[in-house]
PDB file of N, CA and C in Angstrom:
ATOM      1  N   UNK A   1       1.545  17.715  42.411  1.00  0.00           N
ATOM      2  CA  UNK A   1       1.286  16.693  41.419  1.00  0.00           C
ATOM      3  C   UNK A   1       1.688  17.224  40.043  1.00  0.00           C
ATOM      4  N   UNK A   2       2.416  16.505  39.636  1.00  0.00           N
ATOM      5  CA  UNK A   2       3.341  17.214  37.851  1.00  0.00           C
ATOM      6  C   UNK A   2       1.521  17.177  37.177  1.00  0.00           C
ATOM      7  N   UNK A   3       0.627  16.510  36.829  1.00  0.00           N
ATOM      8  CA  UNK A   3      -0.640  16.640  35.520  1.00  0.00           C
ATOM      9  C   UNK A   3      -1.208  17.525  36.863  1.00  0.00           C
ATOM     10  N   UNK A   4      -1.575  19.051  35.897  1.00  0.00           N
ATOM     11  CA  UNK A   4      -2.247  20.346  35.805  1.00  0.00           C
ATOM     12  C   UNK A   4      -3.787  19.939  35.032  1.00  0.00           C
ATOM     13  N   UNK A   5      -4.943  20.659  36.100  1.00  0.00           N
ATOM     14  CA  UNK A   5      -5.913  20.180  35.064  1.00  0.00           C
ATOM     15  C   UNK A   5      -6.252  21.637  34.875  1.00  0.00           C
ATOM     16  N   UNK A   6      -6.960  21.808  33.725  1.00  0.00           N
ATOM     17  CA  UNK A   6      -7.053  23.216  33.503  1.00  0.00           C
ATOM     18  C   UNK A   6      -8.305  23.271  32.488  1.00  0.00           C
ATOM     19  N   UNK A   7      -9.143  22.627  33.831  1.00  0.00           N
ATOM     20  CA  UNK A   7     -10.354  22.850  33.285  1.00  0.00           C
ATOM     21  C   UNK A   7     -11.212  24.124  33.414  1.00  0.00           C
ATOM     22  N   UNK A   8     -10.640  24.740  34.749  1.00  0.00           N
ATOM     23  CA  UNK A   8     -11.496  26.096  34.821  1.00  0.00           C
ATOM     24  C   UNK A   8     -11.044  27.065  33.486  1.00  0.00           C
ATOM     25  N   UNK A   9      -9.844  27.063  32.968  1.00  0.00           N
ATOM     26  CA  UNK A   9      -9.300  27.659  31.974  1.00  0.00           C
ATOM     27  C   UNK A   9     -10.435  27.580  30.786  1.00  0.00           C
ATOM     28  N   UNK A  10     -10.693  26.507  30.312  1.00  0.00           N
ATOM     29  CA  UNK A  10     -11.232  25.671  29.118  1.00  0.00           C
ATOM     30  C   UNK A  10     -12.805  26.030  29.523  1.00  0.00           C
ATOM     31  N   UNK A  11     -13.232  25.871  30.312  1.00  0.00           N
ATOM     32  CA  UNK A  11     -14.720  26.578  30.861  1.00  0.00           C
ATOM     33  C   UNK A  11     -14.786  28.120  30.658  1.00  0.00           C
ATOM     34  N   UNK A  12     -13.970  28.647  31.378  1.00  0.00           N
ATOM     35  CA  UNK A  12     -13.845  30.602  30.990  1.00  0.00           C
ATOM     36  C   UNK A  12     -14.107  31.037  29.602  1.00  0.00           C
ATOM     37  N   UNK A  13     -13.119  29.884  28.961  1.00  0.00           N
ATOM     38  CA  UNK A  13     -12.747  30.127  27.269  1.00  0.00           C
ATOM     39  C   UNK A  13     -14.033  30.592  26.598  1.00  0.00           C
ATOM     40  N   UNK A  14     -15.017  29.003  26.942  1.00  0.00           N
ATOM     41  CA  UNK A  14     -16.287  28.957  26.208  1.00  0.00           C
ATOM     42  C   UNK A  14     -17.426  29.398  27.183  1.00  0.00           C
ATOM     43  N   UNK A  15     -17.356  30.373  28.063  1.00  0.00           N
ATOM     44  CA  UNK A  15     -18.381  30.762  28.855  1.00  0.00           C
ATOM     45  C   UNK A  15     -19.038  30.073  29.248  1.00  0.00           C
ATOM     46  N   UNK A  16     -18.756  28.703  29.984  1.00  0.00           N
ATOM     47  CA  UNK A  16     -19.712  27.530  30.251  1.00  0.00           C
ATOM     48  C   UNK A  16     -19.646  27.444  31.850  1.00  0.00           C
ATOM     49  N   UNK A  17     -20.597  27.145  32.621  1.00  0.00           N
ATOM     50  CA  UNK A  17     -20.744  27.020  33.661  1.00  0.00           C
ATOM     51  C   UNK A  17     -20.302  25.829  34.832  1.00  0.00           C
ATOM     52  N   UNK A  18     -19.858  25.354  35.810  1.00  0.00           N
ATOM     53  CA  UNK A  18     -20.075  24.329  36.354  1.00  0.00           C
ATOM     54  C   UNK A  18     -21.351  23.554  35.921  1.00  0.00           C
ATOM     55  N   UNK A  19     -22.515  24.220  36.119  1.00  0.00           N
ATOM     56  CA  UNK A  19     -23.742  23.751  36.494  1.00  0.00           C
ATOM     57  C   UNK A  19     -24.037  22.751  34.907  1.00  0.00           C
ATOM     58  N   UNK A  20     -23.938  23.608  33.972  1.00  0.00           N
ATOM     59  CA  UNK A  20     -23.705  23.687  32.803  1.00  0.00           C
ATOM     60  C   UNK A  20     -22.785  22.166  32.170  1.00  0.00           C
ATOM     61  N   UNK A  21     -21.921  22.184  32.233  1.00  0.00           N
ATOM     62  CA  UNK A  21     -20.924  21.634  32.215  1.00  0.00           C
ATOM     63  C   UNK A  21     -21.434  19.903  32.467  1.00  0.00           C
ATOM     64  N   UNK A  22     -22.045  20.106  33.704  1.00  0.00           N
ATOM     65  CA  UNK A  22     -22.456  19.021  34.772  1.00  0.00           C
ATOM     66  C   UNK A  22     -23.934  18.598  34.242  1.00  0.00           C
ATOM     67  N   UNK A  23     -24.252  19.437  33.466  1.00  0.00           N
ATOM     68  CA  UNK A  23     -25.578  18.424  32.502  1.00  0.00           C
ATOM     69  C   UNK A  23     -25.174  18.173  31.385  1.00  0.00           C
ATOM     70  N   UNK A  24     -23.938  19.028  30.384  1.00  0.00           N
ATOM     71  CA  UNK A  24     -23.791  18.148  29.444  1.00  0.00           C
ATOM     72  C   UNK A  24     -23.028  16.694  29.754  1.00  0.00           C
ATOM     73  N   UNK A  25     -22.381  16.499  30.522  1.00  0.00           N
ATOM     74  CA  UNK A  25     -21.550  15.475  30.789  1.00  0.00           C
ATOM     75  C   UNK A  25     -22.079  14.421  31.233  1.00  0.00           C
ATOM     76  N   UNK A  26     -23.113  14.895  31.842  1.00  0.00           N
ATOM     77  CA  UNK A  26     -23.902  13.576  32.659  1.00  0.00           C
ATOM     78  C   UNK A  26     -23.058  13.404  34.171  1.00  0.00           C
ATOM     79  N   UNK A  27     -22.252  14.881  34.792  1.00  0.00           N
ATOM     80  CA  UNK A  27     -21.509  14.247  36.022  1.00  0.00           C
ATOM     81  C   UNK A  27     -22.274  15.272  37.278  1.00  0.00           C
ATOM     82  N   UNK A  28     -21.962  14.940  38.597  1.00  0.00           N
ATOM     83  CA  UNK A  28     -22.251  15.678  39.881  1.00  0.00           C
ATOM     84  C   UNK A  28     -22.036  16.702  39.695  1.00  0.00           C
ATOM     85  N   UNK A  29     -21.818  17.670  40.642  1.00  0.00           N
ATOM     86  CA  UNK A  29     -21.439  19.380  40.105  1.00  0.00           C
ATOM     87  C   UNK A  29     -19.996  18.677  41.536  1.00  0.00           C
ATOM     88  N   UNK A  30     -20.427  17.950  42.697  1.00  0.00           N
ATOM     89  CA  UNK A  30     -18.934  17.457  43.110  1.00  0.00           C
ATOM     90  C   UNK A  30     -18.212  16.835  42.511  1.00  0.00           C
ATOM     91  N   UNK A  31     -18.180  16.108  41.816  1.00  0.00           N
ATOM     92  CA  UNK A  31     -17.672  15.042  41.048  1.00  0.00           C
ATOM     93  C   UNK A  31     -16.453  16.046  39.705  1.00  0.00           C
ATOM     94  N   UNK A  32     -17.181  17.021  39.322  1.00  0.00           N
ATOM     95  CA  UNK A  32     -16.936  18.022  38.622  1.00  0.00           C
ATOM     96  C   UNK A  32     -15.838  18.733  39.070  1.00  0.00           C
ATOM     97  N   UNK A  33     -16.442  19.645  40.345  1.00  0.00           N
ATOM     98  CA  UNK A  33     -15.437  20.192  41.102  1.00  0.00           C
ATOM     99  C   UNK A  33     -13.834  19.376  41.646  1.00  0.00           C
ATOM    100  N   UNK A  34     -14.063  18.498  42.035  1.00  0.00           N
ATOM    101  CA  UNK A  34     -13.346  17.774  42.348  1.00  0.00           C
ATOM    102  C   UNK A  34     -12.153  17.787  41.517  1.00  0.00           C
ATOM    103  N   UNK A  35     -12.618  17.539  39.717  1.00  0.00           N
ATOM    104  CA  UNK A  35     -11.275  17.618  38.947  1.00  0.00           C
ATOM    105  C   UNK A  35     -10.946  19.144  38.833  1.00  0.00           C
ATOM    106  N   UNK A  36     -12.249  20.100  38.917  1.00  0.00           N
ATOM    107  CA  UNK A  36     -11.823  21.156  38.393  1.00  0.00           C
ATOM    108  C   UNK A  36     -10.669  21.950  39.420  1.00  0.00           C
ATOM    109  N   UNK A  37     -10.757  21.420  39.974  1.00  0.00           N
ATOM    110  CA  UNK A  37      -9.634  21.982  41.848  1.00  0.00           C
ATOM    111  C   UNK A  37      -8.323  21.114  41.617  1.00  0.00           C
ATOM    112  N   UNK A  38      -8.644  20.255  40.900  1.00  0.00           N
ATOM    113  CA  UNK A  38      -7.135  19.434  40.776  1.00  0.00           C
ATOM    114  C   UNK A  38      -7.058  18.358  42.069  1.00  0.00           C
ATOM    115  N   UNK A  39      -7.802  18.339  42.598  1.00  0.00           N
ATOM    116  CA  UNK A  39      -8.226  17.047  43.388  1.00  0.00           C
ATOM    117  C   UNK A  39      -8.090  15.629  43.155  1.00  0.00           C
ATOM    118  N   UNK A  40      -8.637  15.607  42.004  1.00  0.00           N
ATOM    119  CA  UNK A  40      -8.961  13.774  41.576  1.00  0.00           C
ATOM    120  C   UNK A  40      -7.676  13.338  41.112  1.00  0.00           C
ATOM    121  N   UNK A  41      -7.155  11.938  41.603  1.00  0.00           N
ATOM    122  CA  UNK A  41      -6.424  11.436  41.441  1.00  0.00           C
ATOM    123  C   UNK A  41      -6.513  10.497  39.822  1.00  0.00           C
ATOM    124  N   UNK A  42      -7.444  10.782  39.214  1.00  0.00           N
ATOM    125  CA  UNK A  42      -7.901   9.991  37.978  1.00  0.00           C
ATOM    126  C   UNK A  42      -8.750  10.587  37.289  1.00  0.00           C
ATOM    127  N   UNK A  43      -8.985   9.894  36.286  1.00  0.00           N
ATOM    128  CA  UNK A  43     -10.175  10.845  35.333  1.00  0.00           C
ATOM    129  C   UNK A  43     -10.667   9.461  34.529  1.00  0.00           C
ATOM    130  N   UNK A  44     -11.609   9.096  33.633  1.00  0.00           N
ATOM    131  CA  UNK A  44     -11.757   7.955  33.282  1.00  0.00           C
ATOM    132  C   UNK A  44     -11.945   8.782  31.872  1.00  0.00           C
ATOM    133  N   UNK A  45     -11.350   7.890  30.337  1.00  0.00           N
ATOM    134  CA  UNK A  45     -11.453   8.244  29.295  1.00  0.00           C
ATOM    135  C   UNK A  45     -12.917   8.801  28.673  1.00  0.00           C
ATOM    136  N   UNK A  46     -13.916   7.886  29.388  1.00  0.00           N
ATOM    137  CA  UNK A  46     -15.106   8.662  28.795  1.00  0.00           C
ATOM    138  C   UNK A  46     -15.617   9.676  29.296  1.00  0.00           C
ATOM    139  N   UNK A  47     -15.099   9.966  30.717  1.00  0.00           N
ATOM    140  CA  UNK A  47     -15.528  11.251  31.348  1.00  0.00           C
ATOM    141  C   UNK A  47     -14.446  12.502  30.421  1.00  0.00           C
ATOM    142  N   UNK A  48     -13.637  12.189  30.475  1.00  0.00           N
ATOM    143  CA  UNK A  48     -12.445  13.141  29.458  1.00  0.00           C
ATOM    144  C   UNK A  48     -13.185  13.188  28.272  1.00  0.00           C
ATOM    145  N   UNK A  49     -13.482  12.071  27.221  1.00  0.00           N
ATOM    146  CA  UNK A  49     -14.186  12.322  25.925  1.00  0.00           C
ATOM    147  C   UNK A  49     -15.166  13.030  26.172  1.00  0.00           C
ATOM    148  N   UNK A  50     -15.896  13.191  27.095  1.00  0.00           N
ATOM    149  CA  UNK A  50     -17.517  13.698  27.198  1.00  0.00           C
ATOM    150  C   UNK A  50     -17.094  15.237  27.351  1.00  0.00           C
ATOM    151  N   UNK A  51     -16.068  15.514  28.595  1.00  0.00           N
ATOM    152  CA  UNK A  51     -16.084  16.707  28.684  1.00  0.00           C
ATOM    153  C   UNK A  51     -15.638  17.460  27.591  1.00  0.00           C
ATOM    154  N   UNK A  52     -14.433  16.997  26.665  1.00  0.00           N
ATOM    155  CA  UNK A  52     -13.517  17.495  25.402  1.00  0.00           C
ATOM    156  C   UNK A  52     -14.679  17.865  24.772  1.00  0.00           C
ATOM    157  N   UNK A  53     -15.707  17.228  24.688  1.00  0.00           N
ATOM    158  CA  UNK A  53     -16.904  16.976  23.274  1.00  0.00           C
ATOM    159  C   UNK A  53     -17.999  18.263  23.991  1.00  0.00           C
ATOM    160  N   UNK A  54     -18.163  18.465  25.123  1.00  0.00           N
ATOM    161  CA  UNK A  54     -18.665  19.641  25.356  1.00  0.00           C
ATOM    162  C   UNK A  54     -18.308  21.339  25.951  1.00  0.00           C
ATOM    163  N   UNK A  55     -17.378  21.260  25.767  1.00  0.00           N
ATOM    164  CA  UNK A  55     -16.089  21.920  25.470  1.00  0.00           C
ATOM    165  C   UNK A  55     -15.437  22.164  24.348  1.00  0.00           C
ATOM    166  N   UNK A  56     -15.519  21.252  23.614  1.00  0.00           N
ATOM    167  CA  UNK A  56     -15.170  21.139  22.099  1.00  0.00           C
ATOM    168  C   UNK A  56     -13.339  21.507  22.177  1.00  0.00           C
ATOM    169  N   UNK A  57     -12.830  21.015  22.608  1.00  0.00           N
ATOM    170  CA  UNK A  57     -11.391  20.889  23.289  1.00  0.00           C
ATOM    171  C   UNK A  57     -10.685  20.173  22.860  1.00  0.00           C
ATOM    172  N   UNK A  58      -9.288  19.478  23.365  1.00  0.00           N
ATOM    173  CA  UNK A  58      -8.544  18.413  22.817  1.00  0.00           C
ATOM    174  C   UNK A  58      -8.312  18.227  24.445  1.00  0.00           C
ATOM    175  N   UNK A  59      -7.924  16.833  24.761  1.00  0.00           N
ATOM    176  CA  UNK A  59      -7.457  16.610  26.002  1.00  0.00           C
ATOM    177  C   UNK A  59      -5.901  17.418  26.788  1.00  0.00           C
ATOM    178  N   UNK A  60      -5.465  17.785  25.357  1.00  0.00           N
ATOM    179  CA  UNK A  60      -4.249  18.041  25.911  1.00  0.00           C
ATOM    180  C   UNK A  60      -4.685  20.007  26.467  1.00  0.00           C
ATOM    181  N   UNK A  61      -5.910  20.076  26.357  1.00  0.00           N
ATOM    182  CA  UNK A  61      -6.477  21.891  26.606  1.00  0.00           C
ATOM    183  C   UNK A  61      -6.682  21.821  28.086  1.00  0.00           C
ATOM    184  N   UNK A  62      -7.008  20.474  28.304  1.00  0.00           N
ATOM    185  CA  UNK A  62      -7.480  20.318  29.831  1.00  0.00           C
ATOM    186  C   UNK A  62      -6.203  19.494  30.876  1.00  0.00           C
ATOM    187  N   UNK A  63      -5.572  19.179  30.592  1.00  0.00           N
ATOM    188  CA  UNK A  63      -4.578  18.428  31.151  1.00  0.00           C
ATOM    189  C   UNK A  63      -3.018  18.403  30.648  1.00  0.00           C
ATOM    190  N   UNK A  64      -2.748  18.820  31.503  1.00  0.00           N
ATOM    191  CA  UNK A  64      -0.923  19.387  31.085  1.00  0.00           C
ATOM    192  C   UNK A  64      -0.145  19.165  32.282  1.00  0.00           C
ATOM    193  N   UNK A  65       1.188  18.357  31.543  1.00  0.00           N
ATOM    194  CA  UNK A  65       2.280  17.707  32.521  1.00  0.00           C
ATOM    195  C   UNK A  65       3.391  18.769  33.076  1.00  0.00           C
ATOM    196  N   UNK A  66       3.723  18.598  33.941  1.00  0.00           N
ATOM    197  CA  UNK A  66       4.578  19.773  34.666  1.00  0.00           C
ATOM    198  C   UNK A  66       5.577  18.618  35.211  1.00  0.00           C
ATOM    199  N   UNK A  67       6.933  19.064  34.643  1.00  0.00           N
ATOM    200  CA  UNK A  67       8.324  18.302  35.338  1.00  0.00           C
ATOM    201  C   UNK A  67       8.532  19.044  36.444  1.00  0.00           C
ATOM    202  N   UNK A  68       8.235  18.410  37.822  1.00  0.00           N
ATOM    203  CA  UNK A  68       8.581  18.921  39.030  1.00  0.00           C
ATOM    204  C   UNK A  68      10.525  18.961  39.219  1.00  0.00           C
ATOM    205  N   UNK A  69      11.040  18.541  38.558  1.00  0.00           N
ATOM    206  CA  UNK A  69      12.554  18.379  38.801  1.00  0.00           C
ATOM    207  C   UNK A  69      13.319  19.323  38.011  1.00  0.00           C
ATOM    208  N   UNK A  70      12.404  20.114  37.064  1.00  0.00           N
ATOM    209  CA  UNK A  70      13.023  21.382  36.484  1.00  0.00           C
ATOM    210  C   UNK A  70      12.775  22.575  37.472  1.00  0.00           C
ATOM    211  N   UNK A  71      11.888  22.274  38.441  1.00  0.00           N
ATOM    212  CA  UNK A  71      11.714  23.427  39.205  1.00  0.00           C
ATOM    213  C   UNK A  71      12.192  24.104  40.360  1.00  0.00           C
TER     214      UNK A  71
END
């Protein structure tokens, strides 16, 4: 899939936990995992705003496009 999520990156950064993570956001710790594995086929803007905002991030820290046809 060319969009990279790179949320475990952005978690390491700020020493924040799954568990962690998953109470500021208000999400599952699966629900969580799910993007953090690169799994989810979607993300919904307020789940992205929520996480950026506890993270203190920009969207583009967590999600990055990869041209599969340069590769």
């Amino acid at each position: 899939m060319p969009i990279i999520v790179n949320l475990d990156v952005m978690m390491a950064k700020r020493k924040m936990s799954l568990n962690e993570l998953s109470e500021k956001v208000e999400l599952t710790l699966s629900n969580l995992s799910i993007l953090k594995t690169g799994k989810a086929k979607a993300i919904r803007f307020s789940t992205l705003e929520a996480i950026c905002k506890a993270l203190n991030c920009q969207p583009a820290d967590i999600l990055e496009y990869v041209d599969e046809t340069k590769h």
